[in-house]
Protein backbone atom coordinates (compact mmCIF):
# COMPACT_ATOMS: atom_id res chain seq x y z
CA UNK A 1 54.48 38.61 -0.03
CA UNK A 2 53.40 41.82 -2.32
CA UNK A 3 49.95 41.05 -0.60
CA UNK A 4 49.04 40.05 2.95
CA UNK A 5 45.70 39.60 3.93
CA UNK A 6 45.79 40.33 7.74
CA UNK A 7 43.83 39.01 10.93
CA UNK A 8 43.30 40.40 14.29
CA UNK A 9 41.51 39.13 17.04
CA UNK A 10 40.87 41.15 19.90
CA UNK A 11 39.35 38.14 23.32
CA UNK A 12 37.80 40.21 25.41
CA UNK A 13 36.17 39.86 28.48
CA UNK A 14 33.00 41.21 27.07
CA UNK A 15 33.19 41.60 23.18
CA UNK A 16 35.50 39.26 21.05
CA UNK A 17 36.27 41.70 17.33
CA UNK A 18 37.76 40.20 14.08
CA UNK A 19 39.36 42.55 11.87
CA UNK A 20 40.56 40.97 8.17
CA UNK A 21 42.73 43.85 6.70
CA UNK A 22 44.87 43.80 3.30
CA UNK A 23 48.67 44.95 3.45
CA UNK A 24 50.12 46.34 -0.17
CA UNK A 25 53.55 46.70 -1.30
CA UNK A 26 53.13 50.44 -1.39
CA UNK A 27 53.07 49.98 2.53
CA UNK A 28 49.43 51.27 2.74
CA UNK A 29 46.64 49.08 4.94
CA UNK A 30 43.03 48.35 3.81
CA UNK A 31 40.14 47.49 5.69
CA UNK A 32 38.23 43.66 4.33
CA UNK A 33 35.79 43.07 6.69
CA UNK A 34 35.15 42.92 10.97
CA UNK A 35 32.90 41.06 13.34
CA UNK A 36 32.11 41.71 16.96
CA UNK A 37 29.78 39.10 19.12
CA UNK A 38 29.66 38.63 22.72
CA UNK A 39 32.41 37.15 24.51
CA UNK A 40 31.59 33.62 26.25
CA UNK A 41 33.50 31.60 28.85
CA UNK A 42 36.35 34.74 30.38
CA UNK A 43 36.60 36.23 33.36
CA UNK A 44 38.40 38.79 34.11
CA UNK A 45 40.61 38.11 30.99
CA UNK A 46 40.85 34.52 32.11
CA UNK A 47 39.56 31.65 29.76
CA UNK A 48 37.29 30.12 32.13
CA UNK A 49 35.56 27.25 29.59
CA UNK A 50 37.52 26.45 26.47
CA UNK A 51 33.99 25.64 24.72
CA UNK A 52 32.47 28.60 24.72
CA UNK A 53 35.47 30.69 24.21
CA UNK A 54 36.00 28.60 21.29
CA UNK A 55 32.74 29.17 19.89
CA UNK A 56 32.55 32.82 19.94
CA UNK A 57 36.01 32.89 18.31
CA UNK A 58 35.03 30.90 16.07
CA UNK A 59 31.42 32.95 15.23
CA UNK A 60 33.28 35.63 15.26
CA UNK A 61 36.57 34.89 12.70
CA UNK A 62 33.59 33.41 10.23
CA UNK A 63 31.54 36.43 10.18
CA UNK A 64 34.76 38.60 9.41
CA UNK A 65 35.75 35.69 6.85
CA UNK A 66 32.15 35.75 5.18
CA UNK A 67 32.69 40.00 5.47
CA UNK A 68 35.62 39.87 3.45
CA UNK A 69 35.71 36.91 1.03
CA UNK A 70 38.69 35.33 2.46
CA UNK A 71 39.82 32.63 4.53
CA UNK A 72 42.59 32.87 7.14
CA UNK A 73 44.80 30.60 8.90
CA UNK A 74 47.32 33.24 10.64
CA UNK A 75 46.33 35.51 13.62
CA UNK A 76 47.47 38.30 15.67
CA UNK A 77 45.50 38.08 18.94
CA UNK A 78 45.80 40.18 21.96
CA UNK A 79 46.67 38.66 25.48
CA UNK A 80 46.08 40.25 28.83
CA UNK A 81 45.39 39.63 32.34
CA UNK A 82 46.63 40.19 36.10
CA UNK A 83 49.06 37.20 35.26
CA UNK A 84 51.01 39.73 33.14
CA UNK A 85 54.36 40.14 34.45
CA UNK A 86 57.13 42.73 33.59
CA UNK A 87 61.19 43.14 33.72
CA UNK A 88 63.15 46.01 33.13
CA UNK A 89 66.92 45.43 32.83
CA UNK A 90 70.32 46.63 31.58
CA UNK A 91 73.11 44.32 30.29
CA UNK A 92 76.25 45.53 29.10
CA UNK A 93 79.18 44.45 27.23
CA UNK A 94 82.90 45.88 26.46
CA UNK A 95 84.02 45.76 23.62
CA UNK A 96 87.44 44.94 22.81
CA UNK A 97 89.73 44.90 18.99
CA UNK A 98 91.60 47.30 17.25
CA UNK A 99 88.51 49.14 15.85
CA UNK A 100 86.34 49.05 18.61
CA UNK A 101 83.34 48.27 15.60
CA UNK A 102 79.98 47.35 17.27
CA UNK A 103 78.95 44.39 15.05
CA UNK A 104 75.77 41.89 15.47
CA UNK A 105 77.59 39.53 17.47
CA UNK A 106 78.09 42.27 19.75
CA UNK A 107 75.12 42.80 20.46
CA UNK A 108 73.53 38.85 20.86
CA UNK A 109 76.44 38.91 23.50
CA UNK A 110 73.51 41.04 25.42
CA UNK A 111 71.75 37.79 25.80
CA UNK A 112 74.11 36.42 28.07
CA UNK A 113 73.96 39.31 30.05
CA UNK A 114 70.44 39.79 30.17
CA UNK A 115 70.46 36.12 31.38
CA UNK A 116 71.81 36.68 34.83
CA UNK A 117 69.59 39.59 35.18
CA UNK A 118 66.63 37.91 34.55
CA UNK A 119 64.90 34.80 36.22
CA UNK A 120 62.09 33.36 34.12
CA UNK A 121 58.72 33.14 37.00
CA UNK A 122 58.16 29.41 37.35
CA UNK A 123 55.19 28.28 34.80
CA UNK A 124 55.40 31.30 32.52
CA UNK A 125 56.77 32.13 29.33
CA UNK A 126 58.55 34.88 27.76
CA UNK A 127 55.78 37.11 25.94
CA UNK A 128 57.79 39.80 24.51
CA UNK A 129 61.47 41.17 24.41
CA UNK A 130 61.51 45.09 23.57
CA UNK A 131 64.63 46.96 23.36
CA UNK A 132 64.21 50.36 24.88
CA UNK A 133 67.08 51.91 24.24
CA UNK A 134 70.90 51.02 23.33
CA UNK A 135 73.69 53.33 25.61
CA UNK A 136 77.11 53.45 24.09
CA UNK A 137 79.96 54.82 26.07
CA UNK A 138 77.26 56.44 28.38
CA UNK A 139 75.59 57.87 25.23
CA UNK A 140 71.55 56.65 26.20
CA UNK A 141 69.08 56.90 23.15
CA UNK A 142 71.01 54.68 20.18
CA UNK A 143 69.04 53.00 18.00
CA UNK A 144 70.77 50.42 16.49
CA UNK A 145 74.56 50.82 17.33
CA UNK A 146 75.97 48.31 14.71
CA UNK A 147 78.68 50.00 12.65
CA UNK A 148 79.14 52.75 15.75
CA UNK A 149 82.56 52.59 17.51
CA UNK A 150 82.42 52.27 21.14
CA UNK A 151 84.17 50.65 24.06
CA UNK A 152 81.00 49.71 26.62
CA UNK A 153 77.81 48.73 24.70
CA UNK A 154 74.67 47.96 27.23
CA UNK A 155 71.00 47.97 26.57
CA UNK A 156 67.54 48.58 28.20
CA UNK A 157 65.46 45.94 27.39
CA UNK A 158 61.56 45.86 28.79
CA UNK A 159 60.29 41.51 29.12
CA UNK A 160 57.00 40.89 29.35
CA UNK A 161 55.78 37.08 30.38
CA UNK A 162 52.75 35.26 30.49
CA UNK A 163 51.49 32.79 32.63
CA UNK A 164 52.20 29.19 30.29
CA UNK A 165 48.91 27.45 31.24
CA UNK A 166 46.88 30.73 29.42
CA UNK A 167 49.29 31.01 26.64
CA UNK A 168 48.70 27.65 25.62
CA UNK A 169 44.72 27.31 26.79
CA UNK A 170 44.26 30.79 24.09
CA UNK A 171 46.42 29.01 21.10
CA UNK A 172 44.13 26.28 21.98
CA UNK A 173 41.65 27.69 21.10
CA UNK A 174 42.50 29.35 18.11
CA UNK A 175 43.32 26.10 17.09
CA UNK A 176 39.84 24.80 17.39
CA UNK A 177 38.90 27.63 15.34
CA UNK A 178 41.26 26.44 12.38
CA UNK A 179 43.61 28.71 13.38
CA UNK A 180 47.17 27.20 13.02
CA UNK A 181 49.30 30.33 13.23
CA UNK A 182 49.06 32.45 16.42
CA UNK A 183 50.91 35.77 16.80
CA UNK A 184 50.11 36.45 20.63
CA UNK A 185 50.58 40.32 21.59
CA UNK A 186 50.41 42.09 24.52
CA UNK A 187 47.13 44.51 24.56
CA UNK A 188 48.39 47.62 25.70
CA UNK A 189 51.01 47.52 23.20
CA UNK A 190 48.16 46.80 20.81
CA UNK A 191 46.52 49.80 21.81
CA UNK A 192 49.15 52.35 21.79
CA UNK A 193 49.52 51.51 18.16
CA UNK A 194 46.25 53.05 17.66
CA UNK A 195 45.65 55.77 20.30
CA UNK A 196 49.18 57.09 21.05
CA UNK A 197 51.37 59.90 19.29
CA UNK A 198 55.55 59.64 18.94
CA UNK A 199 55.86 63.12 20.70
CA UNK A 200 53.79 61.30 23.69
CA UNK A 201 56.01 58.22 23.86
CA UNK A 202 59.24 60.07 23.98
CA UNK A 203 57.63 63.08 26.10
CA UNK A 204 56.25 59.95 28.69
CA UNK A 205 53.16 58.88 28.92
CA UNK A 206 50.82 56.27 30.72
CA UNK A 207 48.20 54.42 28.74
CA UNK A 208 45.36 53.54 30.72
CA UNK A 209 42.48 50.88 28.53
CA UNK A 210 39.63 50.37 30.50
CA UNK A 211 38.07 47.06 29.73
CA UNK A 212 35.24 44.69 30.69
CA UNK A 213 37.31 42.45 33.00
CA UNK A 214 40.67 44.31 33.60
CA UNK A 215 42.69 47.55 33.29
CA UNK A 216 45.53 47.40 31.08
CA UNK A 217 48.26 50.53 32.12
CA UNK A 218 51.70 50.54 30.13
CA UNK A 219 54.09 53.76 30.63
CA UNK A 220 56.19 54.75 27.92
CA UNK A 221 59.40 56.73 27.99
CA UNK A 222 61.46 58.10 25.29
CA UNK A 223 59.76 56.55 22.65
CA UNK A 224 59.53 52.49 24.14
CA UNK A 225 57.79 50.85 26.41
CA UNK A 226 59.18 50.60 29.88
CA UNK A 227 56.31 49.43 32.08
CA UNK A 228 53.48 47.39 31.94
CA UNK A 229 50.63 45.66 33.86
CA UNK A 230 47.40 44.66 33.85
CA UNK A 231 44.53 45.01 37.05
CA UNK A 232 42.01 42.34 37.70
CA UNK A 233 39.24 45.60 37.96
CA UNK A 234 37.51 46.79 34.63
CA UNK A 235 34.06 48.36 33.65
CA UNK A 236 32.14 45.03 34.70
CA UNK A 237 32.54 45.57 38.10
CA UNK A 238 30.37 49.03 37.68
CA UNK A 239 27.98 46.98 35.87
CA UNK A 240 27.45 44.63 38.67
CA UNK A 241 27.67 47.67 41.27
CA UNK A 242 24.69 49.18 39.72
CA UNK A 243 22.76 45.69 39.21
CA UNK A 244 23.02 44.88 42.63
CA UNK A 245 22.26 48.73 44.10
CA UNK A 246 19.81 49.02 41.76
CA UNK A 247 17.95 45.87 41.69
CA UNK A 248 18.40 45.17 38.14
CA UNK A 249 19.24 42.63 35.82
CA UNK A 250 23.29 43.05 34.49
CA UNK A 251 22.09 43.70 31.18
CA UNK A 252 19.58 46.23 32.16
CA UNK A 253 22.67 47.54 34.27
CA UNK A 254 24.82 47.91 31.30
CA UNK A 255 22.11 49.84 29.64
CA UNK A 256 22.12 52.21 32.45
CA UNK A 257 25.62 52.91 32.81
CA UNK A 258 26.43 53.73 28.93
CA UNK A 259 23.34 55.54 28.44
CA UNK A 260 23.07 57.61 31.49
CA UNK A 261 26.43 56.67 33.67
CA UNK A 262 28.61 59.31 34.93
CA UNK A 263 31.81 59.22 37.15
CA UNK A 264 31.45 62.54 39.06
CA UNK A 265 28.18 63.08 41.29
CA UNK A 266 29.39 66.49 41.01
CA UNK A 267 28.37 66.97 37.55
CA UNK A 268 24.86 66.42 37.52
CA UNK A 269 21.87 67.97 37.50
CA UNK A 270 19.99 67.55 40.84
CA UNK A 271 16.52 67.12 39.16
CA UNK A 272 17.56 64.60 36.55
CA UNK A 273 15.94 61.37 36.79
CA UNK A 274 15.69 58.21 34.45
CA UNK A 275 13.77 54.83 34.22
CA UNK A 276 14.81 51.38 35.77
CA UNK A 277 13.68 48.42 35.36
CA UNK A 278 13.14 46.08 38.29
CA UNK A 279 14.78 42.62 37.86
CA UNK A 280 12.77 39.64 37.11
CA UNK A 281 9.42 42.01 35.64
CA UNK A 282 8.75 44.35 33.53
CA UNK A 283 7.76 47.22 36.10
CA UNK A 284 9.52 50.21 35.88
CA UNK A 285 10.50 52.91 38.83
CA UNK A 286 12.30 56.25 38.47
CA UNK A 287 15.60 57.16 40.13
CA UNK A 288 17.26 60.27 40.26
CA UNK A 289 20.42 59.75 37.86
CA UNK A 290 22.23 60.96 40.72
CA UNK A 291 21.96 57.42 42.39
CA UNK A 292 23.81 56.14 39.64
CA UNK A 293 26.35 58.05 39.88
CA UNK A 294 26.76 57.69 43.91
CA UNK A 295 27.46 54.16 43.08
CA UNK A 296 29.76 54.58 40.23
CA UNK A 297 31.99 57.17 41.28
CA UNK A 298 33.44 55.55 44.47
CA UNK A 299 34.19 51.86 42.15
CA UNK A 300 35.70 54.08 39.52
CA UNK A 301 37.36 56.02 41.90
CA UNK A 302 39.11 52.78 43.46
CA UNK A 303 39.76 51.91 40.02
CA UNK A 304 42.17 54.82 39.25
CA UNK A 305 43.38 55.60 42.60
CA UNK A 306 45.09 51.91 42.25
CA UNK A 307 46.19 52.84 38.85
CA UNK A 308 47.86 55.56 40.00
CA UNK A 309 49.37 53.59 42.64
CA UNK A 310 50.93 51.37 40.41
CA UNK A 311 52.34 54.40 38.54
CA UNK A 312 53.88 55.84 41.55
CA UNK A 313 55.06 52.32 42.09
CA UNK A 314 56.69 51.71 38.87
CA UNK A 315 58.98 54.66 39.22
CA UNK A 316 58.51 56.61 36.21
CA UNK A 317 55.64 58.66 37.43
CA UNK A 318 57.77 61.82 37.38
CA UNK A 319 58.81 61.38 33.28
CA UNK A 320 55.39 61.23 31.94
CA UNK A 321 55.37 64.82 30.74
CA UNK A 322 52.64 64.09 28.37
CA UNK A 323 49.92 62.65 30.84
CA UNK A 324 47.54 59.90 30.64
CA UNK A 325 45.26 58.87 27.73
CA UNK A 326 42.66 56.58 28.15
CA UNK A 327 41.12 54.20 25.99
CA UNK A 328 38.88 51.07 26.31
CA UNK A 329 35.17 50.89 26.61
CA UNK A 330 35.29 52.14 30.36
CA UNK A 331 36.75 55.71 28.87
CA UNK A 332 33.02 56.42 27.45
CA UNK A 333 31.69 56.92 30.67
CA UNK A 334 30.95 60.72 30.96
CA UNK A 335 33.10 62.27 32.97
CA UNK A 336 35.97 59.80 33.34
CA UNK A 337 38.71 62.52 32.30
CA UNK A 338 37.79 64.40 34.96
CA UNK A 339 38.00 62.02 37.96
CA UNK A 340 41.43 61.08 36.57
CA UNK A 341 42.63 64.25 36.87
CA UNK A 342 41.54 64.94 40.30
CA UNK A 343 42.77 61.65 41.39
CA UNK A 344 46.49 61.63 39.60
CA UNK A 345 46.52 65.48 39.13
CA UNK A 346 47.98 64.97 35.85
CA UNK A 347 46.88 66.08 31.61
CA UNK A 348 44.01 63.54 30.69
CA UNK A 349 42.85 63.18 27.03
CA UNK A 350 40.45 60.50 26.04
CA UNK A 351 42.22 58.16 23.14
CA UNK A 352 40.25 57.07 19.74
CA UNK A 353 42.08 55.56 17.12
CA UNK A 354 43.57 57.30 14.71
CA UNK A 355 44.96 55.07 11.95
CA UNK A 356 45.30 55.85 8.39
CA UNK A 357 43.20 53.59 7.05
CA UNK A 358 39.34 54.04 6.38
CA UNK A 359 37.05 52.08 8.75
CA UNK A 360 33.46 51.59 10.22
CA UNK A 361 32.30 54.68 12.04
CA UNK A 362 31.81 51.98 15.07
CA UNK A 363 35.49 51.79 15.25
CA UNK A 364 36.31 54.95 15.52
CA UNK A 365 35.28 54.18 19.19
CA UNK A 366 38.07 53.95 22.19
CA UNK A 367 36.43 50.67 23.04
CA UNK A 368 38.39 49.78 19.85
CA UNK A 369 41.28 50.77 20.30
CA UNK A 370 43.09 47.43 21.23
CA UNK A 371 41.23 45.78 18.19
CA UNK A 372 42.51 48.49 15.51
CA UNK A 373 45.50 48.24 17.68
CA UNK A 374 46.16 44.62 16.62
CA UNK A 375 45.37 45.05 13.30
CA UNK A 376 48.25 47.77 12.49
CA UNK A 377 50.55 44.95 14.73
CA UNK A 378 49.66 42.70 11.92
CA UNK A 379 50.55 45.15 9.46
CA UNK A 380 53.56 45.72 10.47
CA UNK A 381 54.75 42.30 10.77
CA UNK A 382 54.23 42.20 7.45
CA UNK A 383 55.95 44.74 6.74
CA UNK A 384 58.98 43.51 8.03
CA UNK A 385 58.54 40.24 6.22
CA UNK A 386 58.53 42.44 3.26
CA UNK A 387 61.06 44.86 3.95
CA UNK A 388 58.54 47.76 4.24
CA UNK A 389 59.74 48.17 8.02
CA UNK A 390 62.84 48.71 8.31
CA UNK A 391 63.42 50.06 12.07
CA UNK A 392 64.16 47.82 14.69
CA UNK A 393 64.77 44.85 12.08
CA UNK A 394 67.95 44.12 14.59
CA UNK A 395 66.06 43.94 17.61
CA UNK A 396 63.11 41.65 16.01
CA UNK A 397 65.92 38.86 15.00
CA UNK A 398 67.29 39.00 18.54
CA UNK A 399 63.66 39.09 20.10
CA UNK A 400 63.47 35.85 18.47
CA UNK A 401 67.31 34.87 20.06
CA UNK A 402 65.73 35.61 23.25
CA UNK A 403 62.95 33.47 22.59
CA UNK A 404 64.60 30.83 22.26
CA UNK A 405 67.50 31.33 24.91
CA UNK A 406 64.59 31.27 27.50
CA UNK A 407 63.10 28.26 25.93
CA UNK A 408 66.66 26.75 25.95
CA UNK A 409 67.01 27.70 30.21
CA UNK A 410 63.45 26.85 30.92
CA UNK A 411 63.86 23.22 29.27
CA UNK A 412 67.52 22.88 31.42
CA UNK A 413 65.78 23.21 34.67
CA UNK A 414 63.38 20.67 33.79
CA UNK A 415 60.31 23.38 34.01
C-alpha cells in the first residue's frame, strides 16, 4: 500500500472524465493520465440506456488507461441526481461508570439512536454517513470525544441516500467496463474537495456546481457538511432555450452560449452582434448578442432563484458567512456571479480547483471541479488505508457500522 494508483470517474450528463492519479507514502498525489468524451445515454443525471452509458465509460477509462500505462479495477465515481435525499439528526447517549470515559463503544451506541431518528425512504440506500460534529455535556464542536470525560455524549450526523435502482444500474455499469470495485460518492462533496477553503466551511458556505443536467447545492457549516441536494435544472436547459429561440441546431446552440453567452442583458453592448447558423443549412444570419442574452437570463435566473429557495428552505441560510462559490461548467457563463448576487444578495466567487498537484491547463477549469474533486476523494481513501489520514479514522469505521445497520433494517422489513 506504499503506492496506489488512483481512479476517478466523473458520469456526467454531458462529459464523462477519467482521471488515473498515483498516491505516495510521503502523502503527496501525482497526476498519470485523464480522458474526457461525450456522455451517452443520461438525462438529467439519470442513466437512461445502460449501453451507451457503458460505452462511453468504457472509451473513456481506456483512453485514461492507455494515458497512463496502467490498468485499473477500483473506482471512485461521482453520483448525483434529483433522487438525492438528505437527513440531518442528533442522537445522544449518557454515559454512566465511575470515570465517566467516552470509549468506542460509546459512541457505536449512537447507532441505535440515530436509528429511531431516521427512516430509510422505501427503495433507496444509504449513500453516505458524515459526522458533523460531536457535543459533549453541551460542549458542540468535538472531534473525536474518545478518551474525553463526559456525562451526555450526542452527535450531528448529515445521511445522504440514493435511490437503489440508480445505485445499482451505475455499478452496473462500471461493471461492464471491468470495473469490479466501485467507491460511489456524492458530487458536491466531490467538488468541495477541490474548490472550497477550511475558513469557508467553518465560516458557512453554499456550494453551488452548475452542470449539464442538474444543479448540485451542498451548505456547509463549521467545517462539515450539513445540507445537500441536487435540482433536475442545469446548463442544458439554456442550450435548448437558445436552440429553440434561435432556430438552431443544440450543438450550434452550445457554441453560442460558451462563446458569446451572458447572464445579464444589462451588461452588454447594444451594438454587439454575432453569427448564427440556421438549423438544417449552412446559411448564416446575424443577431444582436443581446437576443441571447434575453433568453438566457430569465432560465438562469429561475435557475438560482430556486437555488436560493432551497437555501432559505434548508435553514442555514443565515450561517453562511462566507457566501456562495460556484463551480461546474454553467459558472463560465459571463456574468453568472453577478446575477447570483442580485438574486441571493449574498458574496459570490467563481470556484476553480485548487489542488496541489500539477495538472492539464484544461483542468484548471470549474467545469472540473467535481472530476479533480473525485480524484483527491480517492486519495484520501488511500490515505486512510495507509495511515496517512488520520482525522476522522473513528467516524469512517462507524460510517461503515451504519452501513451495515441500515442494510441489516432494510433486509428485516423485507425491502
Amino acid at each position: 500500500m506504499g503506492e496506489s494508483i488512483l481512479c476517478a470517474i466523473d458520469v456526467g450528463t454531458t462529459k464523462i472524465c477519467t482521471l488515473m492519479g498515483q498516491a505516495h507514502e510521503d502523502g503527496s498525489l501525482s497526476m498519470l493520465g485523464y480522458s474526457v468524451v461525450p456522455s451517452r445515454g443520461l438525462r438529467k443525471g439519470l442513466i437512461v440506456d445502460m449501453e451507451a452509458t457503458t460505452s462511453a465509460i468504457t472509451e473513456s477509462l481506456q483512453r485514461a488507461e492507455r494515458m497512463a500505462g496502467v490498468r485499473v479495477n477500483r473506482v471512485v465515481v461521482g453520483i448525483t441526481g434529483h433522487h438525492i435525499r438528505s437527513f440531518n439528526c442528533r442522537s445522544t447517549i449518557s454515559i454512566h461508570g465511575e470515570d465517566d470515559i467516552i470509549t468506542e463503544e460509546h459512541v457505536h451506541r449512537l447507532l441505535n439512536e440515530a436509528r429511531v431518528l431516521v427512516t430509510v425512504p422505501e427503495d433507496y440506500e444509504l449513500l453516505h454517513v458524515i459526522q458533523r460534529q460531536f457535543i459533549l455535556d453541551g460542549l458542540s464542536g468535538v472531534r473525536n470525544p474518545v478518551g474525553m470525560h463526559g456525562r451526555k455524549l450526542a452527535a450531528d450526523v448529515h445521511f445522504v441516500f440514493a435511490r437503489t435502482s440508480f445505485m445499482r444500474n451505475l455499478v452496473e455499469c462500471l461493471h461492464r467496463s471491468g470495473i469490479e470495485h466501485v467507491e460511489l460518492v456524492l458530487e458536491p462533496i466531490a467538488a468541495a474537495e477541490a474548490v472550497l477553503t477550511e475558513t469557508e466551511k467553518q465560516l458557512g458556505v453554499a456550494l453551488i456546481d452548475i452542470g449539464g443536467g442538474t444543479t448540485d447545492i451542498a451548505i456547509f457549516i463549521g467545517g462539515s457538511i450539513a445540507y445537500s441536494r441536487a435540482l433536475p435544472i442545469g446548463g442544458n436547459q439554456v442550450t435548448q432555450d437558445l436552440s429553440i429561440g434561435l432556430r438552431t441546431s443544440f450543438q450550434e446552440a452550445e457554441v453560442l452560449k460558451l462563446r458569446h453567452g451572458c447572464a445579464l442583458q444589462s451588461k452588454l453592448e447594444k451594438d454587439e452582434v454575432v453569427e448564427v447558423k440556421d438549423v438544417g443549412s449552412n446559411t448564416t444570419r446575424l443577431l444582436p448578442k443581446r437576443v441571447l442574452a434575453q433568453i438566457i437570463e430569465p432560465r438562469m435566473r429561475e435557475l438560482f432563484e430556486i437555488a436560493h429557495a432551497a437555501i432559505l428552505e434548508s435553514g442555514f441560510a443565515e450561517s453562511i458567512a462566507s457566501g456562495v462559490v460556484l463551480t461546474g461548467g454553467g459558472s463560465l457563463l459571463k456574468h453568472t456571479d453577478e446575477l447570483v448576487k442580485e438574486v441571493m444578495d449574498l458574496p459570490v466567487r467563481i470556484g476553480s480547483p485548487k489542488v496541489p498537484i500539477e495538472i492539464s491547463e484544461p483542468l484548471k477549469s470549474p467545469a472540473y471541479a467535481t472530476s479533480i474533486g473525485l480524484l483527491l476523494h480517492a486519495a484520501k481513501l488511500a490515505g486512510e488505508q495507509i495511515g496517512e489520514f488520520r482525522e476522522g479514522s473513528l467516524w469512517q469505521r462507524l460510517s461503515g457500522a451504519f452501513r451495515s445497520f441500515f442494510q441489516k433494517l432494510k433486509s428485516a422489513f423485507g425491502r
